[in-house]
Protein backbone atom coordinates (compact mmCIF):
# COMPACT_ATOMS: atom_id res chain seq x y z
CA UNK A 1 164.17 27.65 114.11
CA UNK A 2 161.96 24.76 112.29
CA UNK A 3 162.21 21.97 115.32
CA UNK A 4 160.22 24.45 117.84
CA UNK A 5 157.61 24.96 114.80
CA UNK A 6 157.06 21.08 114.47
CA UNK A 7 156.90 20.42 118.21
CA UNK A 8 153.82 22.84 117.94
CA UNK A 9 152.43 21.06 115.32
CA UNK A 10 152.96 17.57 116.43
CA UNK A 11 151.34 19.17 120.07
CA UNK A 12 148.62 20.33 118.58
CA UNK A 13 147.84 17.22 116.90
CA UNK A 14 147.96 15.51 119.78
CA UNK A 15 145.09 17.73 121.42
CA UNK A 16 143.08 17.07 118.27
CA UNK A 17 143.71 13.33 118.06
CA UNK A 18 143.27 12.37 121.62
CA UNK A 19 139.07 13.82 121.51
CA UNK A 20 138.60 11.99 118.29
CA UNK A 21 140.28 8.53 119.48
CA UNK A 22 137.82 8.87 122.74
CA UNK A 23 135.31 9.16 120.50
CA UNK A 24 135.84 6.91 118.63
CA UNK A 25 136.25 4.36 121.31
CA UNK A 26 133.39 5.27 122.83
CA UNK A 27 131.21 4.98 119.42
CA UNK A 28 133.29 1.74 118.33
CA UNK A 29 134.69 0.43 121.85
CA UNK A 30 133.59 -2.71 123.65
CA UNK A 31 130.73 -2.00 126.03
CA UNK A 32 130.15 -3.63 129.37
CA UNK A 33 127.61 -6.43 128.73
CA UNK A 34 129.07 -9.51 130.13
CA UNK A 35 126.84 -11.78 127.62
CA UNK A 36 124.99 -12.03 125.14
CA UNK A 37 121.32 -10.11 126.68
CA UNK A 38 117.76 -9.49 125.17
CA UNK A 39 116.84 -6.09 124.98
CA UNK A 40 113.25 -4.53 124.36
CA UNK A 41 112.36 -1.53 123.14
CA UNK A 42 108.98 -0.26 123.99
CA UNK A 43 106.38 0.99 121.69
CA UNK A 44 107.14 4.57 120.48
CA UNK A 45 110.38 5.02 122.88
CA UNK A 46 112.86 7.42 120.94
CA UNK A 47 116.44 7.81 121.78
CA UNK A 48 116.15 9.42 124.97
CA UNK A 49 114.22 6.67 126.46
CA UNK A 50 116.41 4.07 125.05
CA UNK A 51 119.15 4.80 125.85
CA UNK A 52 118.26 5.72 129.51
CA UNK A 53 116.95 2.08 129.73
CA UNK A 54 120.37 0.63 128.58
CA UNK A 55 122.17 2.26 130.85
CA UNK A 56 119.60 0.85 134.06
CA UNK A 57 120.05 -2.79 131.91
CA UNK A 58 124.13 -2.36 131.85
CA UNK A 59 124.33 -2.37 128.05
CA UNK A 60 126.11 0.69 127.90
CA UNK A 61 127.92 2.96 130.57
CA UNK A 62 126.57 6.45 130.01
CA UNK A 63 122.96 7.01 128.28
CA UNK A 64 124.10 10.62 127.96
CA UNK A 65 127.34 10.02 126.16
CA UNK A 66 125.49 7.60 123.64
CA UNK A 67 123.09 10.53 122.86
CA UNK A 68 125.65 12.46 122.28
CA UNK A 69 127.66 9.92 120.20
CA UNK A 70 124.40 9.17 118.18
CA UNK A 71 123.92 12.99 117.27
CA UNK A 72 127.83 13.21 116.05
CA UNK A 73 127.21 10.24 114.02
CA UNK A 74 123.67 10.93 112.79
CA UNK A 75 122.71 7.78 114.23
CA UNK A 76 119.76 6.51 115.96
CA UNK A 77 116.86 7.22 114.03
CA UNK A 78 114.14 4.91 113.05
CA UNK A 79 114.46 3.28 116.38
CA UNK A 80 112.13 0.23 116.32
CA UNK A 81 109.66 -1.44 118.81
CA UNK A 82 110.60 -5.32 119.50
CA UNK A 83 112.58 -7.50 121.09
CA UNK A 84 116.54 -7.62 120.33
CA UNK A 85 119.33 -9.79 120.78
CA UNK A 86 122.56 -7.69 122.24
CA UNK A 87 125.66 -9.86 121.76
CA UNK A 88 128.60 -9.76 124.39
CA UNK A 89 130.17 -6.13 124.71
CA UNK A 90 128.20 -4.63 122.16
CA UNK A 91 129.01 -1.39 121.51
CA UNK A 92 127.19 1.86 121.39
CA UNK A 93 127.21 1.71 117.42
CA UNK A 94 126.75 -1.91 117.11
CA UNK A 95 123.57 -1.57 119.38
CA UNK A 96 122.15 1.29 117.18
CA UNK A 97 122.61 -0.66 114.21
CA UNK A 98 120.36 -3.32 116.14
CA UNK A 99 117.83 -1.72 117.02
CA UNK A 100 117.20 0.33 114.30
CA UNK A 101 117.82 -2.73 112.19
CA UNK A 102 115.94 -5.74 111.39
CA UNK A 103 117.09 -7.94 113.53
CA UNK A 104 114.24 -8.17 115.74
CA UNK A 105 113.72 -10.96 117.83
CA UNK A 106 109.65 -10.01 118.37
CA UNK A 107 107.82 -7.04 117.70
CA UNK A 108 105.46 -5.50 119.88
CA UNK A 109 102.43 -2.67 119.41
CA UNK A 110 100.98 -0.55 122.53
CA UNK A 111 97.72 0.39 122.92
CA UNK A 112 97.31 2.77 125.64
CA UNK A 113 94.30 2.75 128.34
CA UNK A 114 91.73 5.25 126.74
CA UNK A 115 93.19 4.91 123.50
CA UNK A 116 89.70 5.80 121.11
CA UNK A 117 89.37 2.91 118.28
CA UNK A 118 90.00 5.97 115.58
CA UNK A 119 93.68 6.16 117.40
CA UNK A 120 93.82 2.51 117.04
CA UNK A 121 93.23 2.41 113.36
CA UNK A 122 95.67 4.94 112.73
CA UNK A 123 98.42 3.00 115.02
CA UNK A 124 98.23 0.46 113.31
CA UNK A 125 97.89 1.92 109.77
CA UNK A 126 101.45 3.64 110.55
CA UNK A 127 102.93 0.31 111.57
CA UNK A 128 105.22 -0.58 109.07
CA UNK A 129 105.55 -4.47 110.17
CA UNK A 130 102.13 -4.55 109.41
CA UNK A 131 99.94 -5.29 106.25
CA UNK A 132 96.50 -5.10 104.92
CA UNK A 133 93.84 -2.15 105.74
CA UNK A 134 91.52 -2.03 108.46
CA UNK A 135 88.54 -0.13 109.79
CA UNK A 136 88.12 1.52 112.62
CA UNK A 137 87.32 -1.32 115.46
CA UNK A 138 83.85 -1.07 117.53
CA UNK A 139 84.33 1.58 120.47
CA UNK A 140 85.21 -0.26 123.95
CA UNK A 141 86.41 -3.66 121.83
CA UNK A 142 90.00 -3.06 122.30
CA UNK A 143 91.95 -4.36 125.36
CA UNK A 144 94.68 -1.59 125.76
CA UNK A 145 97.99 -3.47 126.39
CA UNK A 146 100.74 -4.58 124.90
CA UNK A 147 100.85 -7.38 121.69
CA UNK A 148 103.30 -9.50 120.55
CA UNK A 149 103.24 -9.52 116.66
CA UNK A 150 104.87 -10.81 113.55
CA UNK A 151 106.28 -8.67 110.44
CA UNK A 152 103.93 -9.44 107.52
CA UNK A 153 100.46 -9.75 109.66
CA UNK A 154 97.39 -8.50 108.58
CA UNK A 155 95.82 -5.56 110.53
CA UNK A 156 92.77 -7.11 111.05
CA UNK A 157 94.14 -9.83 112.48
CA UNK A 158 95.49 -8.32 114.94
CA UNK A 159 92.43 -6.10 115.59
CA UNK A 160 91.30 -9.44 116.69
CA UNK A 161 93.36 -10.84 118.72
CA UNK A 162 92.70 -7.55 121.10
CA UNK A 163 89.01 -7.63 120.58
CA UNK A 164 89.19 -11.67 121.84
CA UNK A 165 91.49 -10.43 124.63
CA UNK A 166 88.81 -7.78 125.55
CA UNK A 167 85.75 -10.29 125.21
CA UNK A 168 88.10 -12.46 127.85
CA UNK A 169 88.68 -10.11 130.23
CA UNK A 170 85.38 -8.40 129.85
CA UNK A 171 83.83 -11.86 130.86
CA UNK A 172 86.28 -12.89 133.62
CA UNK A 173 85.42 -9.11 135.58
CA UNK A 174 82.00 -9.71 135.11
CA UNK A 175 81.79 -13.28 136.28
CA UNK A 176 83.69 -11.70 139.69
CA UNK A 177 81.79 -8.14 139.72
CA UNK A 178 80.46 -7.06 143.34
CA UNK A 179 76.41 -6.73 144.07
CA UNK A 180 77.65 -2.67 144.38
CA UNK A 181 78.16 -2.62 140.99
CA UNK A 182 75.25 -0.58 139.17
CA UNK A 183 75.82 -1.96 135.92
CA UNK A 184 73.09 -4.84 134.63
CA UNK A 185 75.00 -5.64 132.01
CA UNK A 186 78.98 -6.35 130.57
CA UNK A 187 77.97 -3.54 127.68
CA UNK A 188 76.98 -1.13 130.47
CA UNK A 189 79.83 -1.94 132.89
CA UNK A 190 82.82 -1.35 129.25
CA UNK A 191 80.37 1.75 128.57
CA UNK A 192 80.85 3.33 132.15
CA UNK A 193 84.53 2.55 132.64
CA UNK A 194 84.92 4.04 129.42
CA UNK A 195 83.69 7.37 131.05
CA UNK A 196 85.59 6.47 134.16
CA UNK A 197 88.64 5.89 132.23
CA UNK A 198 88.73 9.43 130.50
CA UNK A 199 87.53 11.20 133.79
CA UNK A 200 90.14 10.32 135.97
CA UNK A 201 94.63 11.12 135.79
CA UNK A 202 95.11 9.46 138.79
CA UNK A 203 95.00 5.33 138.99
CA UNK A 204 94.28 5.18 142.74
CA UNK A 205 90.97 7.49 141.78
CA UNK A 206 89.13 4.82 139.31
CA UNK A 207 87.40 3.44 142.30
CA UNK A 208 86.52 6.62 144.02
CA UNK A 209 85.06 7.97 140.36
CA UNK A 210 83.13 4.84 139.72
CA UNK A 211 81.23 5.13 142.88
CA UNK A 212 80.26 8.51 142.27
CA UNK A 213 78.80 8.08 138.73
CA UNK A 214 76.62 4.78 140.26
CA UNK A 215 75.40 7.57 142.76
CA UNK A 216 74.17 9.82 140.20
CA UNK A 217 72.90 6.82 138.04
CA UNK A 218 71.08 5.35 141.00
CA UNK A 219 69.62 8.54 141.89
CA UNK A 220 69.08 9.62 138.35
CA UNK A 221 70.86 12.53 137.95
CA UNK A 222 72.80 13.48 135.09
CA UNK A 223 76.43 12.10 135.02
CA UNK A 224 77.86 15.33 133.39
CA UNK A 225 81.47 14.06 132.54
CA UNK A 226 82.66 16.20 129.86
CA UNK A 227 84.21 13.43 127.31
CA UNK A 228 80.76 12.69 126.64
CA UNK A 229 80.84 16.38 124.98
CA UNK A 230 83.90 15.46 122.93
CA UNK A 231 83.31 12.08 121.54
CA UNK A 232 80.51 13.03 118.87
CA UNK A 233 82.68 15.55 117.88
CA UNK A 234 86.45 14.12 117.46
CA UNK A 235 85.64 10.53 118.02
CA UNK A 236 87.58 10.66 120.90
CA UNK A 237 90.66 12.61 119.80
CA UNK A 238 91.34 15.38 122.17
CA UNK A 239 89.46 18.19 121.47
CA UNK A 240 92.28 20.72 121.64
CA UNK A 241 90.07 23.88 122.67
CA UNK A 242 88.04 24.50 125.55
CA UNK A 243 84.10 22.99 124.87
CA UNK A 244 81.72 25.39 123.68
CA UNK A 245 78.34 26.13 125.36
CA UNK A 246 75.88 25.16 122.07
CA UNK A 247 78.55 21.65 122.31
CA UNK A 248 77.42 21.22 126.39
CA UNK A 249 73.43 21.69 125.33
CA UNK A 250 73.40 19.87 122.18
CA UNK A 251 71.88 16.43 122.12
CA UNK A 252 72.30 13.43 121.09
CA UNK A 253 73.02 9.78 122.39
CA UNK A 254 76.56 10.25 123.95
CA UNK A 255 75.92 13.51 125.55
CA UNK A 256 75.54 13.16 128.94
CA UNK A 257 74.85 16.85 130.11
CA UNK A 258 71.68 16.79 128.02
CA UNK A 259 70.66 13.56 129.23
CA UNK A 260 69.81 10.92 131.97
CA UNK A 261 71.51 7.86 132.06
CA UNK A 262 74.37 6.49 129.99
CA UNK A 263 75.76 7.25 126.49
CA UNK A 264 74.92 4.57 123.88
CA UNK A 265 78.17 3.22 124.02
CA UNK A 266 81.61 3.14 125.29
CA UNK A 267 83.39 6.61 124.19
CA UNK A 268 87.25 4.80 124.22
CA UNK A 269 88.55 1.45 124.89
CA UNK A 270 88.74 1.42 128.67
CA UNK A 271 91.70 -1.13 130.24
CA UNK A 272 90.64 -3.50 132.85
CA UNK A 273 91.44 -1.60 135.82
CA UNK A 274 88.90 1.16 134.76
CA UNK A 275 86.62 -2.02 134.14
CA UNK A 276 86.75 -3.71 137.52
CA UNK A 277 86.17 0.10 139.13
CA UNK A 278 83.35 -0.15 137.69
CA UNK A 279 82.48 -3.60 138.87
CA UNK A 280 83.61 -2.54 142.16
CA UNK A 281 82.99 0.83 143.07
CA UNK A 282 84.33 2.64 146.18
CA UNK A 283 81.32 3.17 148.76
CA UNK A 284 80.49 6.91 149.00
CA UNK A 285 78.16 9.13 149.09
CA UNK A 286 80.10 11.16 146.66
CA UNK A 287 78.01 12.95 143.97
CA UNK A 288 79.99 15.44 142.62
CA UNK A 289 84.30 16.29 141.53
CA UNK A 290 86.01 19.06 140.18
CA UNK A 291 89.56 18.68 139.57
CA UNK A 292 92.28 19.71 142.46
CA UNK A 293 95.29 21.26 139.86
CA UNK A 294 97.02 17.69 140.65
CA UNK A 295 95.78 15.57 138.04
CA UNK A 296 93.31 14.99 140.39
CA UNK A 297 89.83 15.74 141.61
CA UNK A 298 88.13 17.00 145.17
CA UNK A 299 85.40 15.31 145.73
CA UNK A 300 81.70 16.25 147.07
CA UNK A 301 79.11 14.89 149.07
CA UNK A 302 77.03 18.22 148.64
CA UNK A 303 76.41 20.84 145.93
CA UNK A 304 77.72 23.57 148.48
CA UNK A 305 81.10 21.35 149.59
CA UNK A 306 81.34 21.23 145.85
CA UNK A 307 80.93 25.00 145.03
CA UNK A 308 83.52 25.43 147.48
CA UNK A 309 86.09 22.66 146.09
CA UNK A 310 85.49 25.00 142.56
CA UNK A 311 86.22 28.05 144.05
CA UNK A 312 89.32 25.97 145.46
CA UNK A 313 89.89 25.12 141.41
CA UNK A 314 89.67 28.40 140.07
CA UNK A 315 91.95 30.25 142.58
CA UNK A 316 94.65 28.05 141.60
CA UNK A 317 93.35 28.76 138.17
CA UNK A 318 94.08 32.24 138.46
CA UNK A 319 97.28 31.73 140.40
CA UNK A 320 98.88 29.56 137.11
CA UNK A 321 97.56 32.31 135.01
CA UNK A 322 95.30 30.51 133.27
CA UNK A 323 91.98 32.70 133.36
């Protein structure tokens, strides 16, 4: 009567053991990268990211199974930003160990288009490859893009090596801008695409909002954008609260509902495609935009087109449940 007992036993081991050795072949086994590969990992990607990327670049065969591999295994945190070496059939754990590691071929910080200098300081004060303190840099002198750096630099130097890169491509747009351009000067043109680069979602739209605010500069009417609002008050951050009426009629020298004319200075680092917008505005007659619920905006030749293109805005307002 014991024999039937054991063959139960020994089954049911079986079922237990065969999950376990999967996983632990999948964790521990080979993976399918024929050689030895670089492998980046962009600023501030987490797991998710990752490991969706090493699945398009063949280091791995399922980005979902290493997720769930890393969360058995309480792996995967502290992912890093860099460059990595991936040896030859790497597998999932050994690439984890990487590039959460210090084995990092180069190192690379991000600094996003419209990224306010305040944002910037406090990057790079979290960077942990990085030493030294730093202020906050001048508003505008920041090329948003991606560095190469090295563990153990100062802060300030690489504060910079973007300013330098912004002075470069500052002067290579202007040398090139179009006689459309309204700007008279390089400071004017970095302080209207930093407007331009906060007003607009949508890439393909930096043209189309550059030639509007030109209009309204040429004609002098108030430009009106609403990050002017924000910037004496955060510095740039997002607000996070819709902008009071006493914040649209106060004034001072950024806002531009309570004045003609630009602010006194760029209100974010704008990149160079809100830059050569700027230098080389769309051609319309445009004066006016509200936004079209698609990241987007309707634009207006005339105040009534653009009462109607709000009306437009606030019906889909009401549809989302927002007011």
């Amino acid at each position: 009567m014991k024999k039937p007992v054991l063959i139960v036993l020994g089954v049911a081991a079986l079922a237990i053991g065969a999950p376990v050795a999967s996983l632990l072949h999948g964790w521990y086994g080979a993976g399918p990268l024929p050689q030895d590969r670089p492998f980046t990992v962009p600023d501030g990607a987490g797991l998710t990211v990752v490991a969706a990327k090493l699945q398009r670049e063949g280091a791995i065969y399922s980005a979902r199974a290493l997720r769930f591999h890393a969360k058995l295994m309480r792996a995967g945190g502290g992912i890093k930003a860099g460059e990595f070496l991936l040896p030859k059939g790497a597998s999932e754990q050994q690439i984890l160990a990487i590039i959460t590691g210090d084995q990092v071929l180069r190192r690379f910080v991000t600094i996003a288009e419209g990224l306010p200098s305040i944002m910037v300081k406090e990057k790079l004060l979290a960077n942990p490859d990085l030493i030294g303190t730093v202020d906050a840099p001048r508003e505008g002198s920041i090329l948003p893009d991606t560095y190469d750096i090295k563990k153990g630099a100062t802060r300030a130097s690489v504060v910079a090596t973007m300013q330098a890169a912004m002075t470069k491509v500052l002067a290579e747009e202007w040398a090139g801008r179009s006689p459309d351009t309204v700007a008279k000067t390089p400071e004017e043109a970095l302080t209207l695409a930093s407007i331009v680069e906060k007003e607009t979602g949508k890439p393909e739209e930096r043209a189309m909002v550059a030639g509007l605010y030109s209009n309204r500069l040429r004609q002098h009417i108030m430009l009106q954008a609403d990050p002017t609002i924000i910037y004496p008050i955060t510095q740039g951050k997002p607000l996070g609260r819709r902008i009071k009426q006493s914040e649209i009629a106060a004034k001072n020298d950024y806002n531009t509902y309570s004045m003609i004319g630009l602010p006194k200075g760029p209100i974010t680092n704008p990149g160079r495609d809100s830059i050569h917008a700027v230098l080389h505005p769309a051609k319309t007659q445009a004066l006016y935009m509200v936004a079209d619920g698609t990241k987007g905006h309707a634009f207006a030749n005339t105040l009534e087109e653009h009462n109607k293109n709000v009306e437009r805005w606030f019906a889909i307002r009401r549809q989302r449940g927002e007011i």
